[in-house]
C-alpha atoms as a PDB file:
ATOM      1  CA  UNK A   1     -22.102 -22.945  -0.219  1.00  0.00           C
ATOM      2  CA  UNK A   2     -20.069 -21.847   2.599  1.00  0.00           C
ATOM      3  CA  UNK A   3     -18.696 -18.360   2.616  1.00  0.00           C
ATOM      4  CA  UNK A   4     -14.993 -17.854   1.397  1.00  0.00           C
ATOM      5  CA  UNK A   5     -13.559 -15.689   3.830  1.00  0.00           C
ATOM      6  CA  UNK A   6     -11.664 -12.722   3.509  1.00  0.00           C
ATOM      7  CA  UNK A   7      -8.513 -13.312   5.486  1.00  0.00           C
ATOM      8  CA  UNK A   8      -6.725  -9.907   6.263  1.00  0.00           C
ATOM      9  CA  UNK A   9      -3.416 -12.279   7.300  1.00  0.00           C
ATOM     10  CA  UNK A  10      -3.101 -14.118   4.003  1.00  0.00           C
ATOM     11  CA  UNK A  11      -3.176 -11.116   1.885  1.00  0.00           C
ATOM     12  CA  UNK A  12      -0.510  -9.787   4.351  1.00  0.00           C
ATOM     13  CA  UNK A  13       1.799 -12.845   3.731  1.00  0.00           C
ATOM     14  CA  UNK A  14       0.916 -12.326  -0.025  1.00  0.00           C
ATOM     15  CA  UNK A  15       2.013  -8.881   0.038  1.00  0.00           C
ATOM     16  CA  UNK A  16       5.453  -9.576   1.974  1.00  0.00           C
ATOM     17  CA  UNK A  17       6.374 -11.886  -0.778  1.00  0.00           C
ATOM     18  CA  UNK A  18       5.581  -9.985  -3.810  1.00  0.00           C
ATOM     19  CA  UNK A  19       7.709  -6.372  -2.219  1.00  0.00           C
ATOM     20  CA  UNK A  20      10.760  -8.712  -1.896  1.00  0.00           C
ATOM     21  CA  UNK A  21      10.717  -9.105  -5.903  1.00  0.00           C
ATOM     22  CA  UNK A  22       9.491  -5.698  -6.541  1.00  0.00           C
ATOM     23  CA  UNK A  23      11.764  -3.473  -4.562  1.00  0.00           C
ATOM     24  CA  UNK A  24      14.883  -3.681  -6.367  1.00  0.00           C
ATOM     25  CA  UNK A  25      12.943  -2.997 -10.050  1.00  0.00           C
ATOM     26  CA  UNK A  26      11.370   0.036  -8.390  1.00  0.00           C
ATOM     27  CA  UNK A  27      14.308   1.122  -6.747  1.00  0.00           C
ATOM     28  CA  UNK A  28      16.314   0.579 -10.038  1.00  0.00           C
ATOM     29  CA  UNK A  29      13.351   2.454 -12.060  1.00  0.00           C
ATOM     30  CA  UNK A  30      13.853   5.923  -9.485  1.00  0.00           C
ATOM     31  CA  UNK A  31      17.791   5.377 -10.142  1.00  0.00           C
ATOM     32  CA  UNK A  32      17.511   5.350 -13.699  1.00  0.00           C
ATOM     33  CA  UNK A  33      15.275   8.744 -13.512  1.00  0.00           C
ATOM     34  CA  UNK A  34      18.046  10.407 -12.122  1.00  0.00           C
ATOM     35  CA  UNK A  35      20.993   8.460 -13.850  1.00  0.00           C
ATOM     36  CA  UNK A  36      20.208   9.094 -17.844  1.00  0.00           C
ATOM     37  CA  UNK A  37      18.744   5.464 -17.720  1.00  0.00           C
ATOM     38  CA  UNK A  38      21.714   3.656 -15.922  1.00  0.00           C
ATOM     39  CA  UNK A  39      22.189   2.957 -12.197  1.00  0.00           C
ATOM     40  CA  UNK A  40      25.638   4.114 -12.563  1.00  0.00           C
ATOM     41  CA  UNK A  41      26.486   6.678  -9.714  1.00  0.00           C
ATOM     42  CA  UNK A  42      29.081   8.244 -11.891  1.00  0.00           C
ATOM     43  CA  UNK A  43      26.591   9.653 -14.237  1.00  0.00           C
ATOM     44  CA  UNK A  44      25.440  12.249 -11.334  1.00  0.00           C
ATOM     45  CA  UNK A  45      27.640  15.040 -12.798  1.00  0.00           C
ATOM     46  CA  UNK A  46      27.582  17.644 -10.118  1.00  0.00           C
ATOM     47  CA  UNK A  47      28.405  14.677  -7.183  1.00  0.00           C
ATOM     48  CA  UNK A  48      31.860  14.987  -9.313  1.00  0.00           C
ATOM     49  CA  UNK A  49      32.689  17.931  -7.542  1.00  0.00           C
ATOM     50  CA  UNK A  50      33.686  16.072  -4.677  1.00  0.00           C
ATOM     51  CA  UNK A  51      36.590  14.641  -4.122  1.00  0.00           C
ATOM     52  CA  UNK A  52      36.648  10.955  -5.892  1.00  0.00           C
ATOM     53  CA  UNK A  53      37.596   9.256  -2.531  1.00  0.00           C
ATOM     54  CA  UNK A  54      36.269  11.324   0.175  1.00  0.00           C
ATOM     55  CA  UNK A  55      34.268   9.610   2.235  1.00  0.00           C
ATOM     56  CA  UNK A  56      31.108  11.461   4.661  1.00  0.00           C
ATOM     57  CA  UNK A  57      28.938  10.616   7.347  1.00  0.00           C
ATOM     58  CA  UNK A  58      24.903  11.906   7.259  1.00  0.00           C
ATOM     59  CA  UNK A  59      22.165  11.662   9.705  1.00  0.00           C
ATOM     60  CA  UNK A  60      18.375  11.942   8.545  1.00  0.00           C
ATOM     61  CA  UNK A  61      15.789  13.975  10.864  1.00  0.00           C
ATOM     62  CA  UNK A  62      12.518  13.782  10.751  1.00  0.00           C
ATOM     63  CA  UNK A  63      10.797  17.291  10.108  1.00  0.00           C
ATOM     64  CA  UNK A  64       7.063  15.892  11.371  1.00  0.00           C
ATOM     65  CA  UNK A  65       5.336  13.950  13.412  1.00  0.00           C
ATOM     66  CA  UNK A  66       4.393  10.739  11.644  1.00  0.00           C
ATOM     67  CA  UNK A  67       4.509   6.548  10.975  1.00  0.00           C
ATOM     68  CA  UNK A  68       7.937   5.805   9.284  1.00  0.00           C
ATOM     69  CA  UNK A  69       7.623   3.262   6.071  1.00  0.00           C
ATOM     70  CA  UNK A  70      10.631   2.916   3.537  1.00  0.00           C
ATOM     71  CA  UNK A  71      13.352   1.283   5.240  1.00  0.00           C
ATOM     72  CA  UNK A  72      14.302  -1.680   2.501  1.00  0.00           C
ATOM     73  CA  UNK A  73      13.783   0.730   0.088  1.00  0.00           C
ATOM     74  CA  UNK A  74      16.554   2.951   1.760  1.00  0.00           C
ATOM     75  CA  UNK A  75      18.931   0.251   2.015  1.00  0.00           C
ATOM     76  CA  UNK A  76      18.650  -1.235  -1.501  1.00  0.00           C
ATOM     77  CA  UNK A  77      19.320   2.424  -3.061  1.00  0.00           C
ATOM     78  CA  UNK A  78      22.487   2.536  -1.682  1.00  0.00           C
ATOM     79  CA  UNK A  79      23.205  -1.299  -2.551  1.00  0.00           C
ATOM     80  CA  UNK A  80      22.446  -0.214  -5.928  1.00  0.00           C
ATOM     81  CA  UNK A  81      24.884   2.754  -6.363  1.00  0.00           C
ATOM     82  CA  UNK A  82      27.280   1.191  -3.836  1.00  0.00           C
ATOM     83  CA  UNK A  83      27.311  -2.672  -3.056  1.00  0.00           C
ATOM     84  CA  UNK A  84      28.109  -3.024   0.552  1.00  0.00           C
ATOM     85  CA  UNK A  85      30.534   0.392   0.814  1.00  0.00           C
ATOM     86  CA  UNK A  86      27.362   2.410   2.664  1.00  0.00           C
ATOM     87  CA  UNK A  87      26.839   1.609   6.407  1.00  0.00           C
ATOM     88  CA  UNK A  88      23.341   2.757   7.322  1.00  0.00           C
ATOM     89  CA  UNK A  89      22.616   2.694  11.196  1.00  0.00           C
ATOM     90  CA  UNK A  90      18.717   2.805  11.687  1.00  0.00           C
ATOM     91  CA  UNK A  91      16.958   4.246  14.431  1.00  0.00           C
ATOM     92  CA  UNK A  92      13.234   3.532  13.626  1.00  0.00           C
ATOM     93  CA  UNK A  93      11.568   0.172  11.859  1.00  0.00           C
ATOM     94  CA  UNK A  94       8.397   0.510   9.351  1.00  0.00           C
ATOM     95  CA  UNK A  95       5.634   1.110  11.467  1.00  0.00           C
ATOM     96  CA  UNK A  96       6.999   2.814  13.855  1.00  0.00           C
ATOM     97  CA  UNK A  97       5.433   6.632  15.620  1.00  0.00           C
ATOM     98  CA  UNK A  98       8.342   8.855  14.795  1.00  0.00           C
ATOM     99  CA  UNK A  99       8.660  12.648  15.922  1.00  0.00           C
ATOM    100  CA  UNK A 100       9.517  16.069  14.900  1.00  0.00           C
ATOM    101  CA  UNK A 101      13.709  16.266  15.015  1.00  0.00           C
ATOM    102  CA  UNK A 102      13.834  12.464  15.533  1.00  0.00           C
ATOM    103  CA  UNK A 103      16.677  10.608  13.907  1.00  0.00           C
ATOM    104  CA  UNK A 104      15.742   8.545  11.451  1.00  0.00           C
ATOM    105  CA  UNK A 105      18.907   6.672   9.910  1.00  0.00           C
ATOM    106  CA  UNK A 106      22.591   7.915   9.762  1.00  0.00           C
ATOM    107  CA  UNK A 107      24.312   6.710   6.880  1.00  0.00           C
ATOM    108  CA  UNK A 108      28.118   6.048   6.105  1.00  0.00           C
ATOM    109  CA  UNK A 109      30.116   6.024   2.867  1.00  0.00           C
ATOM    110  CA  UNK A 110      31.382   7.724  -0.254  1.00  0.00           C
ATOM    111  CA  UNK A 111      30.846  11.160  -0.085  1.00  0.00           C
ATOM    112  CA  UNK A 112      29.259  11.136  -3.674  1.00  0.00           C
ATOM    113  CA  UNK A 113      27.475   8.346  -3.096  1.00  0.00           C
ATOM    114  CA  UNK A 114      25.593   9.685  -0.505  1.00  0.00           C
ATOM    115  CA  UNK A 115      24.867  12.850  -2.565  1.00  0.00           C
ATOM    116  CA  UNK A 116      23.625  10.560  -5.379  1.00  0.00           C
ATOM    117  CA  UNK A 117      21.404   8.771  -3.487  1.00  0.00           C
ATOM    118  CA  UNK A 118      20.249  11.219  -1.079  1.00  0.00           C
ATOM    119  CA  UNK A 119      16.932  12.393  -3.089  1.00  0.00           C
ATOM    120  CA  UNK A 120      15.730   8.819  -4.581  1.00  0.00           C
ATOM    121  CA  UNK A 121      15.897   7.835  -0.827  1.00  0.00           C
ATOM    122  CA  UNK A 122      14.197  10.331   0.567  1.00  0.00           C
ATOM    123  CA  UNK A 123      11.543  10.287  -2.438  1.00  0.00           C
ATOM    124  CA  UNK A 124      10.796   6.729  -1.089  1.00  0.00           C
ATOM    125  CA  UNK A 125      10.442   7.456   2.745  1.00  0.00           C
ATOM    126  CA  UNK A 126       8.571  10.356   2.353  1.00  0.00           C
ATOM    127  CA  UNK A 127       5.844   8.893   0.240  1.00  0.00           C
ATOM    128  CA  UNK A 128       5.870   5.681   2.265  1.00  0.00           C
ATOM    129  CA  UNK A 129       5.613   7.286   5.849  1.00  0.00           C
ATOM    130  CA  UNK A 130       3.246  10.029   4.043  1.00  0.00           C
ATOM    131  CA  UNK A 131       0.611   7.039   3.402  1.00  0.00           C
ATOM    132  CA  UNK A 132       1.371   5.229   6.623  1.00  0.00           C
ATOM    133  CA  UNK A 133       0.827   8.288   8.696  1.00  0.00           C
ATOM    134  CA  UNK A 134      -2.686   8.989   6.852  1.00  0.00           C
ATOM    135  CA  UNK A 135      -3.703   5.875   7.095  1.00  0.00           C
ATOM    136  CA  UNK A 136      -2.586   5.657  11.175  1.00  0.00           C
ATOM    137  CA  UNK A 137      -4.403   8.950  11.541  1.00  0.00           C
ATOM    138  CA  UNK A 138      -7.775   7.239   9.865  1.00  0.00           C
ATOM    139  CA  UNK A 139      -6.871   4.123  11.724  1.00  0.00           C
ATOM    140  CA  UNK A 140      -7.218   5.710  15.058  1.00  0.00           C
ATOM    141  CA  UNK A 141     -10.432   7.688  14.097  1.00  0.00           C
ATOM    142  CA  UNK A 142     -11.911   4.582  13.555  1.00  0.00           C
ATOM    143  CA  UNK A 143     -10.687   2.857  16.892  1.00  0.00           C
ATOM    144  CA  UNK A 144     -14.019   1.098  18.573  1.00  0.00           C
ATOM    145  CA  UNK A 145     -16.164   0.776  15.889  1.00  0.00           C
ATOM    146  CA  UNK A 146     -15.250  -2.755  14.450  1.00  0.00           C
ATOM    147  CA  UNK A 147     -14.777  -1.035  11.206  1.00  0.00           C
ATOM    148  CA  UNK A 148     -11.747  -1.855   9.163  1.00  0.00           C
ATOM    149  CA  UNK A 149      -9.862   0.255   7.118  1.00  0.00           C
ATOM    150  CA  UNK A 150      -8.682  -1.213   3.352  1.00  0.00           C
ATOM    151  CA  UNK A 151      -6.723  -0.301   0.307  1.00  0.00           C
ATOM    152  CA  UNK A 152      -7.718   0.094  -2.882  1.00  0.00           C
ATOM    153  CA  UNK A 153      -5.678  -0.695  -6.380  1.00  0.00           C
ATOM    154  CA  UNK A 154      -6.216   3.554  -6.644  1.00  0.00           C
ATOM    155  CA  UNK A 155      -2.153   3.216  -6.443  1.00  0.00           C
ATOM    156  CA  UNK A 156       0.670   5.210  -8.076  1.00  0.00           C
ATOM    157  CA  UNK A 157       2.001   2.397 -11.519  1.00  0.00           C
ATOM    158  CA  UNK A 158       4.810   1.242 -10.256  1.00  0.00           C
ATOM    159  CA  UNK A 159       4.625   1.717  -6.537  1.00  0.00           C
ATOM    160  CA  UNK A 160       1.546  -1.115  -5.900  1.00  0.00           C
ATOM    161  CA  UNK A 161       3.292  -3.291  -3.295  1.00  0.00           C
ATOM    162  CA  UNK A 162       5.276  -0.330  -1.898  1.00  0.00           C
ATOM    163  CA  UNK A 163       1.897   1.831  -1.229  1.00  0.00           C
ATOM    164  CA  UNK A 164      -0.121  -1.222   0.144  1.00  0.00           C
ATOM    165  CA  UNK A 165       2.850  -2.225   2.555  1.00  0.00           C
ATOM    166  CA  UNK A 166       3.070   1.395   3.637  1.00  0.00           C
ATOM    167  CA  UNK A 167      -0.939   0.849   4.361  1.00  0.00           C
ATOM    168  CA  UNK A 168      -0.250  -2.249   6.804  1.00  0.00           C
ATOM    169  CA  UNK A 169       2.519   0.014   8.342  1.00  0.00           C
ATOM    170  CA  UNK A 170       0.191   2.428   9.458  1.00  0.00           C
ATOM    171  CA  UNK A 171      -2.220  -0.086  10.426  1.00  0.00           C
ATOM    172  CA  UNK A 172      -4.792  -0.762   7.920  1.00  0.00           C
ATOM    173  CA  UNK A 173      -5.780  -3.897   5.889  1.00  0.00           C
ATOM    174  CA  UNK A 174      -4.934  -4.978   2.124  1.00  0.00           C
ATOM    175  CA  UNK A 175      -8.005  -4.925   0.173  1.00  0.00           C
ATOM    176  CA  UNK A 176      -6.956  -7.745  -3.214  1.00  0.00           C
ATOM    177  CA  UNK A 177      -3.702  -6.877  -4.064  1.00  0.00           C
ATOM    178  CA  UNK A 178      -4.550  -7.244  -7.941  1.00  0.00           C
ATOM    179  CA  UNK A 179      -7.406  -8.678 -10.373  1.00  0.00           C
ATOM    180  CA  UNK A 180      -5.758 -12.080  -9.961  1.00  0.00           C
ATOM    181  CA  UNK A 181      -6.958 -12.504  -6.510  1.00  0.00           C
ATOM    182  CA  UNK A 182     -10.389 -11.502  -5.587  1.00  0.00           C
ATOM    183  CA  UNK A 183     -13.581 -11.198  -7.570  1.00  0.00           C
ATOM    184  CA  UNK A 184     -14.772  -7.611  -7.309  1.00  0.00           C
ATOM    185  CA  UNK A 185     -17.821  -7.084  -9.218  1.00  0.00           C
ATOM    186  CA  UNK A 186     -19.322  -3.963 -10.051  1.00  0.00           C
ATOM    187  CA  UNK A 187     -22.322  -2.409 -12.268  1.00  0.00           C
ATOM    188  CA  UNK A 188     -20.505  -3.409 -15.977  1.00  0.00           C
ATOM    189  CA  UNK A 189     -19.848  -6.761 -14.939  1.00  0.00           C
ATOM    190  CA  UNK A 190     -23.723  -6.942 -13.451  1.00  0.00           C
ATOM    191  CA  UNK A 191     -24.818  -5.804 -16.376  1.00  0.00           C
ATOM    192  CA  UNK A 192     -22.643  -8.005 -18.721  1.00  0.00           C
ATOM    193  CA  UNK A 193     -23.690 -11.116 -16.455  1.00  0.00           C
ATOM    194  CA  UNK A 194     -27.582 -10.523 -16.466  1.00  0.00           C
ATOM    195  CA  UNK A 195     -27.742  -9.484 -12.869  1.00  0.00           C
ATOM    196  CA  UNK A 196     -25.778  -9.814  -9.499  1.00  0.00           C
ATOM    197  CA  UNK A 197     -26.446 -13.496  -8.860  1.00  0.00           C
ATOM    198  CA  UNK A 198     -25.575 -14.794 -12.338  1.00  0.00           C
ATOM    199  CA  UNK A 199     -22.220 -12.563 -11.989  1.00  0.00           C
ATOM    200  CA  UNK A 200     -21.539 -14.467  -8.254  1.00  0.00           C
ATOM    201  CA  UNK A 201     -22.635 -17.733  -9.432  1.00  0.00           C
ATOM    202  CA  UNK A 202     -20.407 -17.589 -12.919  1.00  0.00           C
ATOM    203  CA  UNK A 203     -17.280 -16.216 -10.268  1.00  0.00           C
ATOM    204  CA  UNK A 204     -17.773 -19.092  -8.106  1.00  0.00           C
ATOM    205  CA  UNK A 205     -17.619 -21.289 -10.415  1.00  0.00           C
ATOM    206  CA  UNK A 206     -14.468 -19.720 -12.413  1.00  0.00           C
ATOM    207  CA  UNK A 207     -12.522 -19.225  -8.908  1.00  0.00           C
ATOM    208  CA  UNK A 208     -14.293 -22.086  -6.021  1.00  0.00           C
ATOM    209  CA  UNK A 209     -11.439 -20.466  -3.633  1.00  0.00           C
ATOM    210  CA  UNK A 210     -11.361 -16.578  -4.661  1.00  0.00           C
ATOM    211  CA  UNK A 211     -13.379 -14.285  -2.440  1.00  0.00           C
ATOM    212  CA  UNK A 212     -16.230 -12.770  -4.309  1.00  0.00           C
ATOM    213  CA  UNK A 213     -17.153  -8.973  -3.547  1.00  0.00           C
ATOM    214  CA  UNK A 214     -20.292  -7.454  -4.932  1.00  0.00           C
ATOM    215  CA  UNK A 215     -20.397  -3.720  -5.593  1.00  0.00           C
ATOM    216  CA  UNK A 216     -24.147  -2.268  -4.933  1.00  0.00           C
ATOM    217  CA  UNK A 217     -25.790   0.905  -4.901  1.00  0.00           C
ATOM    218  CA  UNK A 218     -29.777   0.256  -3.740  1.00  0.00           C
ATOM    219  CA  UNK A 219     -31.380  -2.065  -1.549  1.00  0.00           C
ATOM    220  CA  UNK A 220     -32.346  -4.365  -4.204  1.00  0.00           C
ATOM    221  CA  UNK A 221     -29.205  -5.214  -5.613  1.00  0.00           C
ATOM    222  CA  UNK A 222     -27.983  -5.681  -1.955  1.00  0.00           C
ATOM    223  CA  UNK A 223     -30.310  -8.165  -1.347  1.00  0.00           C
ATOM    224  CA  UNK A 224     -30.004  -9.989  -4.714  1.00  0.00           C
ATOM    225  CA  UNK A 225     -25.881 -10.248  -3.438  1.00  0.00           C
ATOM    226  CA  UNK A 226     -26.870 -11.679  -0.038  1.00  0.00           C
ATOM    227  CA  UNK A 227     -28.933 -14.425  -1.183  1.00  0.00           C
ATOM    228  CA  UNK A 228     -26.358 -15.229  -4.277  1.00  0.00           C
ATOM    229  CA  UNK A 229     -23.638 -15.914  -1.606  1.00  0.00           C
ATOM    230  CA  UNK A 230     -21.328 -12.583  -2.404  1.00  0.00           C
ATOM    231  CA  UNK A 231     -18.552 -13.161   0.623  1.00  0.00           C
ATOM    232  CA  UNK A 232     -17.878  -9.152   0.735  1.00  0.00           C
ATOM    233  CA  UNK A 233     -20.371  -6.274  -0.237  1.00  0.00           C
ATOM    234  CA  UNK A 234     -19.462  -3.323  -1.212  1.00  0.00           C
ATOM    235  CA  UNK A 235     -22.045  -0.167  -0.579  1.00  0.00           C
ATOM    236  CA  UNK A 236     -21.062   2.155  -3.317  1.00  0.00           C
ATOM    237  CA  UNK A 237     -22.220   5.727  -1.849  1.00  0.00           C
ATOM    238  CA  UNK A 238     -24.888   4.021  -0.310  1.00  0.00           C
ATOM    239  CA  UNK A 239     -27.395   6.412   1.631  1.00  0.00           C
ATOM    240  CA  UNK A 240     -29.792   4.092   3.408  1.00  0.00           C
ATOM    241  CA  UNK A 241     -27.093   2.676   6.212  1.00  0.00           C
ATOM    242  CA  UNK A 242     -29.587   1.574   8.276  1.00  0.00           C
ATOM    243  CA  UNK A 243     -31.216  -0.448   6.022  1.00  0.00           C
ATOM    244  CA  UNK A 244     -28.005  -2.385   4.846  1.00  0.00           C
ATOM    245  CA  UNK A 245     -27.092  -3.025   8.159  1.00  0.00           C
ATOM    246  CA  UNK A 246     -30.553  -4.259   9.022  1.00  0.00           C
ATOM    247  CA  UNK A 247     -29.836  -6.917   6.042  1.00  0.00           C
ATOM    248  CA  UNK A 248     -26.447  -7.630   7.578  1.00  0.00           C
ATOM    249  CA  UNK A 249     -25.826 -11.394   7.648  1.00  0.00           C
ATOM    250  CA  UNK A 250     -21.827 -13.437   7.953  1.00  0.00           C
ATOM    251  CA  UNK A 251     -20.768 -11.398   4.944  1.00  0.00           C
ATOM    252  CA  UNK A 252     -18.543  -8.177   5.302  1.00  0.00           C
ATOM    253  CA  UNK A 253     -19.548  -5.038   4.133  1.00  0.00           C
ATOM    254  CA  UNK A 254     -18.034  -2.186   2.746  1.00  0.00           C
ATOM    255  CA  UNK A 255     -17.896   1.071   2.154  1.00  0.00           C
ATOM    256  CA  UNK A 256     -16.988   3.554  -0.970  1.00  0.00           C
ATOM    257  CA  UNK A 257     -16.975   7.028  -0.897  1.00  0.00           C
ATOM    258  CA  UNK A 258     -15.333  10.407   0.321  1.00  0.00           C
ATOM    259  CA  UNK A 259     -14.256  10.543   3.441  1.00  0.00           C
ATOM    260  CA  UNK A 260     -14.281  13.636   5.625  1.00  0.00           C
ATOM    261  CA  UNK A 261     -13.298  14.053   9.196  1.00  0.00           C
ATOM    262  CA  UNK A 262     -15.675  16.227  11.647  1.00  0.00           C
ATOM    263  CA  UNK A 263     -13.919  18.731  13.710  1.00  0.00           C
END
């Protein structure tokens, strides 16, 4: 049987699709934390302070250097509070190297509004651009050694597609975006199955066109994964490197673990 491969793109394409349905339930879901369970901007008690129809004009800068993620998530929070009343002029795009003092966005609209809004916002491009500037920063440690950074599901509820779009941003790969997708099978599944062939075999036949990862953690069970077909291996604090990669055939490996950077 011919391996199923593990197609960074597709899950990419997958991921697009799902934020556009997700965005506005997790934007609405950070609104209503704020809003005693409504979206309704008139529930922000101190904003009333303000005049009702005084109008301001804001500009957000950057206080680090970073990769900038969050910008639909910017836009929809003020679509929620206001409809089309806030004009937001962007200087940056997701993805994009952004500097100490940079302008990021400069936003246009009802003075309460703005003040409303200002923290949910913020609360989404900091977290985004946080993950997409770690990620760029492990990304470019990596750079020449044909090793590929992924994701794991190890995401905040609530914020799957928003974290694993902020991971493309900053240049890494989505691992399966959910347990619909991908096989991944580790030690309770092995030992439910029998052992690791039984588990690839029964997955293959479930799922003919879902990738099938193996979790291992000796040389045996890697082995028993390469000659059952597993597409993707996983090496699950695996100390004898040289020996996987000596058993290294067309299937990907992986790689679990802490990570630490050498100064």
């Amino acid at each position: 049987m011919p391996p199923r491969r593990y197609n960074p793109d597709t899950r990419r394409d997958e991921l697009l699709e799902r934020i556009n349905l997700d965005i506005p339930g997790a934007v609405a879901q950070a609104l209503r934390e704020d809003l005693g369970g409504t979206v309704d901007a008139n529930n922000d008690i101190t904003a009333k302070l303000l005049p009702e129809n005084s109008r301001s004009h804001a500009t957000v800068i950057t206080r680090e250097n970073g990769v900038f993620c969050g910008k639909r998530w910017v836009e929809e929070v003020f679509i929620q509070l206001a409809g089309d009343d806030v004009t937001i002029i962007w200087h940056v795009d997701d993805g994009d190297v952004i500097n100490t003092n940079q302008s990021l966005f400069e936003l246009e609209g009802p003075s309460r509004v703005l003040l409303t809004g200002e923290r949910t916002a913020l609360n989404f491009v900091q977290t985004l651009s946080g993950v997409a500037s770690k990620v760029r920063h492990y990304v470019e440690l990596l750079e020449g050694t044909n090793t590929q950074l992924l994701d794991t599901r190890k995401t905040l509820p609530g914020l799957r597609s928003a974290l694993k779009y902020a991971v493309l941003c900053g240049g890494g790969a989505n691992h399966r975006l959910g347990l619909s997708d991908a096989f991944l099978i580790k030690e309770n599944h092995i030992i439910a199955s029998g052992s690791v062939r039984q588990a690839v075999e029964k997955a293959s036949w479930l799922h003919p066109d879902a990738p099938v990862e193996v979790e291992v953690e000796n040389l045996e069970e890697l082995d028993e994964a390469l000659k059952a077909g597993a597409d993707i291996i996983m090496l699950d604090n695996f100390e004898n490197r040289t020996d996987a990669r000596s058993r290294q055939t067309h299937q990907r490996q992986g790689a679990t673990g802490s990570v630490w950077q050498r100064h």
